[in-house]
Every structure is written in structure tokens, then in C-alpha cells.
Protein backbone atom coordinates (compact mmCIF):
# COMPACT_ATOMS: atom_id res chain seq x y z
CA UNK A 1 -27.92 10.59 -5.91
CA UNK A 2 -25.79 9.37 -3.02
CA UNK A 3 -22.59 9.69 -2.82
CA UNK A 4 -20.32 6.51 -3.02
CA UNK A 5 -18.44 6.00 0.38
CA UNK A 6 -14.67 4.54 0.78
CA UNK A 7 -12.23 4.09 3.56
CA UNK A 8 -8.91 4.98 2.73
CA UNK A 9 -6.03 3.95 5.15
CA UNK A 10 -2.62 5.62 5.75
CA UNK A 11 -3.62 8.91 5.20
CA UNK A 12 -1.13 10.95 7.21
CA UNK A 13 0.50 12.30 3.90
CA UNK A 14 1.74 11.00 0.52
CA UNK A 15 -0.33 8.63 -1.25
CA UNK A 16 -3.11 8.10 1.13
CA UNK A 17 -3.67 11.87 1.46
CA UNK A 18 -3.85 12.52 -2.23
CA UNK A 19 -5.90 9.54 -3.09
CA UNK A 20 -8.20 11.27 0.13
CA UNK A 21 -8.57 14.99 -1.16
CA UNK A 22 -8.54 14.01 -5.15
CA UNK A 23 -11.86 11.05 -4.40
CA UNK A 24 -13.44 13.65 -2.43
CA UNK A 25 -12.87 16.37 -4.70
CA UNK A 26 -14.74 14.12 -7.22
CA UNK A 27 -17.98 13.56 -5.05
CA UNK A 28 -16.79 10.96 -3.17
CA UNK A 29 -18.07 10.56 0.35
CA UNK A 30 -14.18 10.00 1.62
CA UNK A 31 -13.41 8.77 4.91
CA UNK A 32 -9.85 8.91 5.42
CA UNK A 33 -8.03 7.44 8.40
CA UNK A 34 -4.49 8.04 9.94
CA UNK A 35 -2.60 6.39 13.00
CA UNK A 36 -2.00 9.30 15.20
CA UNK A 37 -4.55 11.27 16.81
CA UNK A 38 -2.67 14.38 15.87
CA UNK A 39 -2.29 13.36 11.69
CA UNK A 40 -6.31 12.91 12.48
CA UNK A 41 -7.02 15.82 13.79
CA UNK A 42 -4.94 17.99 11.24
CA UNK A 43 -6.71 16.64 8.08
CA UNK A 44 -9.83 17.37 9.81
CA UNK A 45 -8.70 20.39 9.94
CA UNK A 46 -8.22 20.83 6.20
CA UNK A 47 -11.76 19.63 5.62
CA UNK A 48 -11.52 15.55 5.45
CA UNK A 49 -13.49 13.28 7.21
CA UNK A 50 -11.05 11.55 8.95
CA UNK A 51 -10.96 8.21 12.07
CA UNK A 52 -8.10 7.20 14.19
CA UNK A 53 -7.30 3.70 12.72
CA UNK A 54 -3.90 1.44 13.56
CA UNK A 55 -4.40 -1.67 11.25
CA UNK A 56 -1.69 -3.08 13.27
CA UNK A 57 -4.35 -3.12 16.57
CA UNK A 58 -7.64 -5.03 15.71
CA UNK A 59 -9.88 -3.50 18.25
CA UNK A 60 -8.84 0.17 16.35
CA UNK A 61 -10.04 -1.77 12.86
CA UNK A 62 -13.61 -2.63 14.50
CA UNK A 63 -13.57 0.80 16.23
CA UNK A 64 -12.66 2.97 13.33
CA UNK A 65 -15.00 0.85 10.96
CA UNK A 66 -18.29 1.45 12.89
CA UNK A 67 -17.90 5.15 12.86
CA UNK A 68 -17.33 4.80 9.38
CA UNK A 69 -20.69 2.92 8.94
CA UNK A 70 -22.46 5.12 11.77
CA UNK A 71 -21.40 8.34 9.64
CA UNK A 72 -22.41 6.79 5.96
CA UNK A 73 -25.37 5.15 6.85
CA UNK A 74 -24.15 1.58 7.02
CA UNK A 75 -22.69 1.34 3.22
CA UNK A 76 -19.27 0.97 2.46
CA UNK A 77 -18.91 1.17 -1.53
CA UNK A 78 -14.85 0.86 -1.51
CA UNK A 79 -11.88 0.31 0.67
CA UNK A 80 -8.19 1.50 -0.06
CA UNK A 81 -5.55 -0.28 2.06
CA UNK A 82 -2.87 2.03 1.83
CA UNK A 83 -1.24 1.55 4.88
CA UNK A 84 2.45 0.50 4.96
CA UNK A 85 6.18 1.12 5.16
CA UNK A 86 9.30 -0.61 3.97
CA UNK A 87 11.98 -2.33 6.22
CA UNK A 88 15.36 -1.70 4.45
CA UNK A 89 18.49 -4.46 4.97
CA UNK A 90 19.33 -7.55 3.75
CA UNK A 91 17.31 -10.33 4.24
CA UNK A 92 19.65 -12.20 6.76
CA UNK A 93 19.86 -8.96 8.76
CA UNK A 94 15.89 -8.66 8.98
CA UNK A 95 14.92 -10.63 12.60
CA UNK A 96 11.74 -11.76 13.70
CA UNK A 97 10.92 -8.93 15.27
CA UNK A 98 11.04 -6.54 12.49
CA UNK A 99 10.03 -9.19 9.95
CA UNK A 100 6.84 -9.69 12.38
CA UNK A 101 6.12 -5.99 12.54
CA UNK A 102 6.54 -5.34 8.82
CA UNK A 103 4.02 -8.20 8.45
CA UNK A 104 1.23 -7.02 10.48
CA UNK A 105 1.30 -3.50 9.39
CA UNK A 106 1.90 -4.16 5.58
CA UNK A 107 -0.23 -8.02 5.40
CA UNK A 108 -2.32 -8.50 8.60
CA UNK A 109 -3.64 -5.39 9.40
CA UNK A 110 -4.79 -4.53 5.93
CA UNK A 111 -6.28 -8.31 5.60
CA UNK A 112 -8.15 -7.80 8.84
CA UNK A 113 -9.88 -5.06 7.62
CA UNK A 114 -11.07 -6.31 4.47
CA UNK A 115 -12.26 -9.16 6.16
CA UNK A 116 -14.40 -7.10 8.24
CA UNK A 117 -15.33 -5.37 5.01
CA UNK A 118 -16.53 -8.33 3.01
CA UNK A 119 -19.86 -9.15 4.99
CA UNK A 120 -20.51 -5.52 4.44
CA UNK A 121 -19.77 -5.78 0.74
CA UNK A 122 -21.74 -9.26 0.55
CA UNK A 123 -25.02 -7.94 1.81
CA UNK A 124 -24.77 -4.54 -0.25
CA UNK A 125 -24.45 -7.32 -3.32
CA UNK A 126 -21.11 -4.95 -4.55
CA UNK A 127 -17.76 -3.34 -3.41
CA UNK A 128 -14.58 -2.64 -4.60
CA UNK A 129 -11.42 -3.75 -2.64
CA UNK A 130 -8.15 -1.91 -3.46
CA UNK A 131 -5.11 -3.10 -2.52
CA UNK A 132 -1.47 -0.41 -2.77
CA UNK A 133 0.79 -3.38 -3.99
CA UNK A 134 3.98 -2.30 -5.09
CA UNK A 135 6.42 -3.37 -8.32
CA UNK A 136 8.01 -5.04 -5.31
CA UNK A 137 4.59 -6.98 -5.35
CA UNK A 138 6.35 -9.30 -8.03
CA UNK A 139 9.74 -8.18 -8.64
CA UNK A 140 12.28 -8.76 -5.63
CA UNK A 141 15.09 -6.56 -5.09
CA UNK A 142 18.06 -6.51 -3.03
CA UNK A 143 18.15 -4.96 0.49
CA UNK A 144 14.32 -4.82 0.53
CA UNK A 145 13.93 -8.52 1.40
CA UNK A 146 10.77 -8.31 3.94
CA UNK A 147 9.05 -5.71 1.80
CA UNK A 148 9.40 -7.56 -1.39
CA UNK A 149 8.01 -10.60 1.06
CA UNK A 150 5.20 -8.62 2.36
CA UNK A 151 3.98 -7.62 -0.71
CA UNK A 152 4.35 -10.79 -2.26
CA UNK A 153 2.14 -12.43 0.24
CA UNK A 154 -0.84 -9.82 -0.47
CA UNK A 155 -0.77 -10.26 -4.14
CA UNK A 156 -1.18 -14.10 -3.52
CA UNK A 157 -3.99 -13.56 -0.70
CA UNK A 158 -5.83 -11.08 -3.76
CA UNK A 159 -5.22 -13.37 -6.69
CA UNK A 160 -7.54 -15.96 -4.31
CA UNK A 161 -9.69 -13.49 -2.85
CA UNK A 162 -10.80 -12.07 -6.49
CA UNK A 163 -11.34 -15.80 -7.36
CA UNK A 164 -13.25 -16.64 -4.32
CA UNK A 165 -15.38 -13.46 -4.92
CA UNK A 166 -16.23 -13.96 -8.29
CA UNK A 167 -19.70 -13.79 -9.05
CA UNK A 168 -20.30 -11.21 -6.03
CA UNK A 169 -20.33 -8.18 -7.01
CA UNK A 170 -17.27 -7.53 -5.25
CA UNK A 171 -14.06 -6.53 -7.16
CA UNK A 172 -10.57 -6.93 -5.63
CA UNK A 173 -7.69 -4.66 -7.08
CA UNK A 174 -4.05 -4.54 -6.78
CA UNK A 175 -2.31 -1.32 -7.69
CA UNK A 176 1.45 -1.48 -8.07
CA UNK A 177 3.58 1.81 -8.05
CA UNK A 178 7.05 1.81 -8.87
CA UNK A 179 8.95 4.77 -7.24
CA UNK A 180 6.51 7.32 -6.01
CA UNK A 181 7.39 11.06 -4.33
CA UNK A 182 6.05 10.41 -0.83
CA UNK A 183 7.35 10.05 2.97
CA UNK A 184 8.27 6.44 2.10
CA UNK A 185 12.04 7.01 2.22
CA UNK A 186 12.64 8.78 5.75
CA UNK A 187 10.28 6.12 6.96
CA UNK A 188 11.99 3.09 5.79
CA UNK A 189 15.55 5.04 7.09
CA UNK A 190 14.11 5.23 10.62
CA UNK A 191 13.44 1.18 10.23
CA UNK A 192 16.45 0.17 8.95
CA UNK A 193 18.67 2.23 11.27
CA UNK A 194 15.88 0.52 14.25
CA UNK A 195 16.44 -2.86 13.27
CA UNK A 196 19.61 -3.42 11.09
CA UNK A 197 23.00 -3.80 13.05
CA UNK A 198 24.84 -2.20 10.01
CA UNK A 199 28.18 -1.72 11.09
CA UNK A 200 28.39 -5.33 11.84
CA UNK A 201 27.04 -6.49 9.36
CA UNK A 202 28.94 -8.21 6.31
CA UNK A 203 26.82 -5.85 3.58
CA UNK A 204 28.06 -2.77 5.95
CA UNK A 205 29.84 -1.12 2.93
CA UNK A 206 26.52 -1.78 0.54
CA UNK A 207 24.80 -0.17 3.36
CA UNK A 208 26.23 2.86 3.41
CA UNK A 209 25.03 3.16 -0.48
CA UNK A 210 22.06 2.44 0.83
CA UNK A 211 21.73 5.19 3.71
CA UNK A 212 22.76 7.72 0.95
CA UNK A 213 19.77 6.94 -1.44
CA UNK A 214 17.58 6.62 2.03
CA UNK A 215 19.00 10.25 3.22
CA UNK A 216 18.57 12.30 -0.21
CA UNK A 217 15.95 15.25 -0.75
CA UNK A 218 13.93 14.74 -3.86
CA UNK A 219 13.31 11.54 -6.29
CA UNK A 220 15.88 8.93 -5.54
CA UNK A 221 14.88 6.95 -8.77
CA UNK A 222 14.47 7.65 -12.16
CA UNK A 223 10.83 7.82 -13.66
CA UNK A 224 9.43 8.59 -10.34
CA UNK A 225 5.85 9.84 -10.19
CA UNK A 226 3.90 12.35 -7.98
CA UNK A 227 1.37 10.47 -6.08
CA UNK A 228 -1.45 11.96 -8.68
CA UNK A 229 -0.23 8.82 -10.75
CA UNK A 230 -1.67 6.35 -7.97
CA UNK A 231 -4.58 8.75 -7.51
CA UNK A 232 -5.47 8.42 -11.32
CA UNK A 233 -4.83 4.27 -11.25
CA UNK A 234 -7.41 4.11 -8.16
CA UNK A 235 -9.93 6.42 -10.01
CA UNK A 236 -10.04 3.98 -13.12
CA UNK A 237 -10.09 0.82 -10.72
CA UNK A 238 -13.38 2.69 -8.89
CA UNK A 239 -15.03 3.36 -11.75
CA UNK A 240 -15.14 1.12 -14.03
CA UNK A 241 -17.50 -1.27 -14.15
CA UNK A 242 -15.37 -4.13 -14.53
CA UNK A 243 -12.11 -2.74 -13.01
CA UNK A 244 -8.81 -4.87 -13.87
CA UNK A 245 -7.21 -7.34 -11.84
CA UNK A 246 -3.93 -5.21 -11.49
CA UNK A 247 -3.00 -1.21 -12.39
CA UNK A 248 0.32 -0.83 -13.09
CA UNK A 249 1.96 2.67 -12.26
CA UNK A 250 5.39 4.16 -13.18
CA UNK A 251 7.53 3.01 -16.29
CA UNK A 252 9.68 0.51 -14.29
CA UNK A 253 6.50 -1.39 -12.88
CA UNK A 254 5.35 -1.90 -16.71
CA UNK A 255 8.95 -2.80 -18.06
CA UNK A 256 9.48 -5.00 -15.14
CA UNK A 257 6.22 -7.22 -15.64
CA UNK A 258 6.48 -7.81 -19.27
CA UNK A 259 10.62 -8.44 -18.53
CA UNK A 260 9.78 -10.89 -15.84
CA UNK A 261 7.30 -12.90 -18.45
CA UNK A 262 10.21 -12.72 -21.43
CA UNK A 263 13.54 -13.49 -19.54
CA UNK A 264 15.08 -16.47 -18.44
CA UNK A 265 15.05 -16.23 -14.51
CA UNK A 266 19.05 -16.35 -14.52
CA UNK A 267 19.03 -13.18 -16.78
CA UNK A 268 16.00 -11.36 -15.11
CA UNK A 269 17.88 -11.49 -11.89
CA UNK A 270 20.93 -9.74 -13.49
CA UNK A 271 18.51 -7.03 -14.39
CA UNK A 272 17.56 -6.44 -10.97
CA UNK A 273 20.54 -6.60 -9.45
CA UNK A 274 21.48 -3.64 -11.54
CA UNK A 275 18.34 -2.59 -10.81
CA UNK A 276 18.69 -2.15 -6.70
């Protein structure tokens, strides 16, 4: 029997990297795929097929997908876009600039490359597409303004893609973590202290909160998961013959969706105020 092939993207460490090792490790033919040459080269190293891919450059996308299909023999049973990062600060601190760039990396990029997926998927007759949404994906916070956006605007593009697909044999997926352990934090810090003027900024003093959370070692949330959690979501949403519309991982993401459906919006917003 051949193994099923899938193209996972932001593999570098955290949740890409364990959905990489823990598909493989289950007979998957896993082709995982990190920005930097060097992140490429060292999970080579530790026995993953692995491609240089920057969803944020399209002529990487087309590059990194035909030596995907060159190495699996033109099938591509799943894609995981994984890629992303958070841009902390309020959302009248957040410029064009650094809305743009959270944009392409966290919407374009990944839309790009399922669109250069789906002919793929069309002619095999089936595919799965899995999107890494976020409980941001549907419940805004404060501070995380062009994240919330950006995930948002994915969930929307999905809800239409899985009805334009219907009938297909293609499956479209949104997973949505709530806090995770991963590199997500000393990321978003390196955005927000590259794009946020926070000393003059009227929320300076709820910014320095803010830096705190972004600066401590360990979980930085309550009821946060190891990535394993997202690892198990994507393993049901691969294999199961009809995979659900959305996985919901973490506590808060469930709470939060069936809180959202039962409050009044006035009193839902108090909750995540308290919440942020």
C-alpha cells in the first residue's frame, strides 16, 4: 500500500514539527517545509523530509511544491497550512505595514498554496485541506487585533471553499487551538516590539502587562496544551472519512464557541475582556 503524502508548512519547531514527526511516525509519507535554509537542513538532519518554502514569496510556493510532487510521484493526499505568527498591539497601533505583513504570511501565503493544491486534489478526485485556525479564528481579543483579523478572514475563505468543494472529494478543515506550548510567544514579542511605538502610545501602561505575559518562560495561560493536542485534532481530521468542518482544541476554544452562541454580544464581550 502507498503511503498517503502531505505538506506540512511552518515546520521550524512547535506545532508544525510535531504534527511532522507524529504523521510520519504513523506511515505517513511527510514532507515538511520550513523558511530558513538552516531550520531545513536541521530537520533533515533528524530524519524528515523537508523543502525550503516562504508562503510569503510565491515563486518559493511553486518551487517547494514541485519537489514535493517530483519526490511523491505527483500525489498530494493532504496539506497542513501551519504557517503563521501573531502581531501583538492594539488595533490603532497596528499600521499598514505590519497589518500587510501579518496578512500575507498568516492569509495569502497559505491561500496561495492551496490554490495551487486544488487542481492537484481535483484530478486525484480527493484531498484533505487543513487549515491551523486559532480560538482567535472567532473570538476577538484585545491587543491581538490583526491576528484575530487574520484568522477571521481564513475561516470565512474555508467556510466557502468547503462549500464550493462539496461533492469533490476534497475536504477543507479548520483546526482551532486555544493556548498551545510553542515558539508563538517570543515570536509575536519580536513583532510587537518591531512595529508598536509603545511608549507613545496611549495603551503604554496595558503594554507593559502585555510584554510581561510575552517575556515569561513556560505556559502563559491556563489550560494550555502541548502541541500533541493539535497533532491528535489533525490525525482525526486525516482520517476520517468524513472529517468535520472544525476541531476544536484546548478547554477555552470549546467554552468560548458554545459562550459566543448563548450570550448576548454586550455580555460576551465582558467575558473577553476579562479574558485578554
Amino acid at each position: 500500500m502507498i503511503a498517503k503524502s502531505i505538506l506540512i508548512t511552518g515546520c521550524s519547531s512547535g506545532i508544525g514539527l510535531c504534527v511532522a514527526q507524529g504523521l510520519a511516525a504513523r506511515g505517513w509519507n511527510v514532507f515538511a517545509s520550513c523558511r530558513s535554509g538552516d531550520d531545513v537542513e536541521r530537520l533533515r538532519a533528524q530524519g524528515l523530509q523537508c523543502v525550503q518554502l516562504d508562503v510569503t514569496d510565491d515563486d518559493s510556493i511553486d518551487a517547494a511544491l514541485e519537489a514535493v510532487l517530483a519526490a511523491s510521484g505527483g500525489r498530494l493526499d493532504a496539506v497542513f497550512n501551519n504557517a503563521g505568527y501573531g502581531q501583538p498591539g492594539a488595533a490603532e497601533d497596528i499600521g499598514r505595514t505590519a497589518l500587510e505583513q501579518q496578512f500575507d504570511t498568516n492569509l495569502f501565503g497559505p491561500w496561495q498554496l492551496t490554490r495551487r493544491v486544488l487542481p492537484i486534489m481535483r484530478r486525484q478526485g480527493q484531498g484533505r485541506i487543513l487549515f491551523n485556525s486559532s480560538i482567535l479564528g472567532f473570538a476577538a481579543m484585545k491587543w491581538r487585533g490583526a491576528y484575530n483579523a487574520s484568522k477571521y478572514a481564513i475561516e470565512g475563505l474555508c467556510d466557502t471553499l468547503r462549500l464550493e468543494t462539496a461533492g469533490s472529494g476534497i475536504q477543507v478543515v479548520l483546526i482551532e487551538p486555544g493556548p498551545i506550548s510553542s515558539r508563538f510567544r517570543p515570536n509575536a514579542l519580536q513583532q510587537f516590539l518591531r512595529h508598536v511605538d509603545i511608549e507613545h502610545s496611549v495603551h503604554a501602561d496595558a503594554y507593559r502587562a502585555q510584554l510581561e505575559r510575552l517575556r515569561r518562560e513556560g505556559a502563559a495561560a491556563p489550560f494550555t496544551l502541548p502541541p500533541e493536542a493539535v497533532l491528535a485534532a489533525a490525525i482525526k481530521a486525516l482520517d476520517s472519512p468524513r472529517a468535520r468542518a472544525r476541531y476544536r482544541v484546548t478547554f477555552p476554544t470549546r467554552l468560548f464557541w458554545y459562550l459566543k452562541r448563548l450570550l448576548p454580544t454586550r455580555c460576551f464581550d465582558a467575558v473577553l475582556r476579562r479574558a485578554a
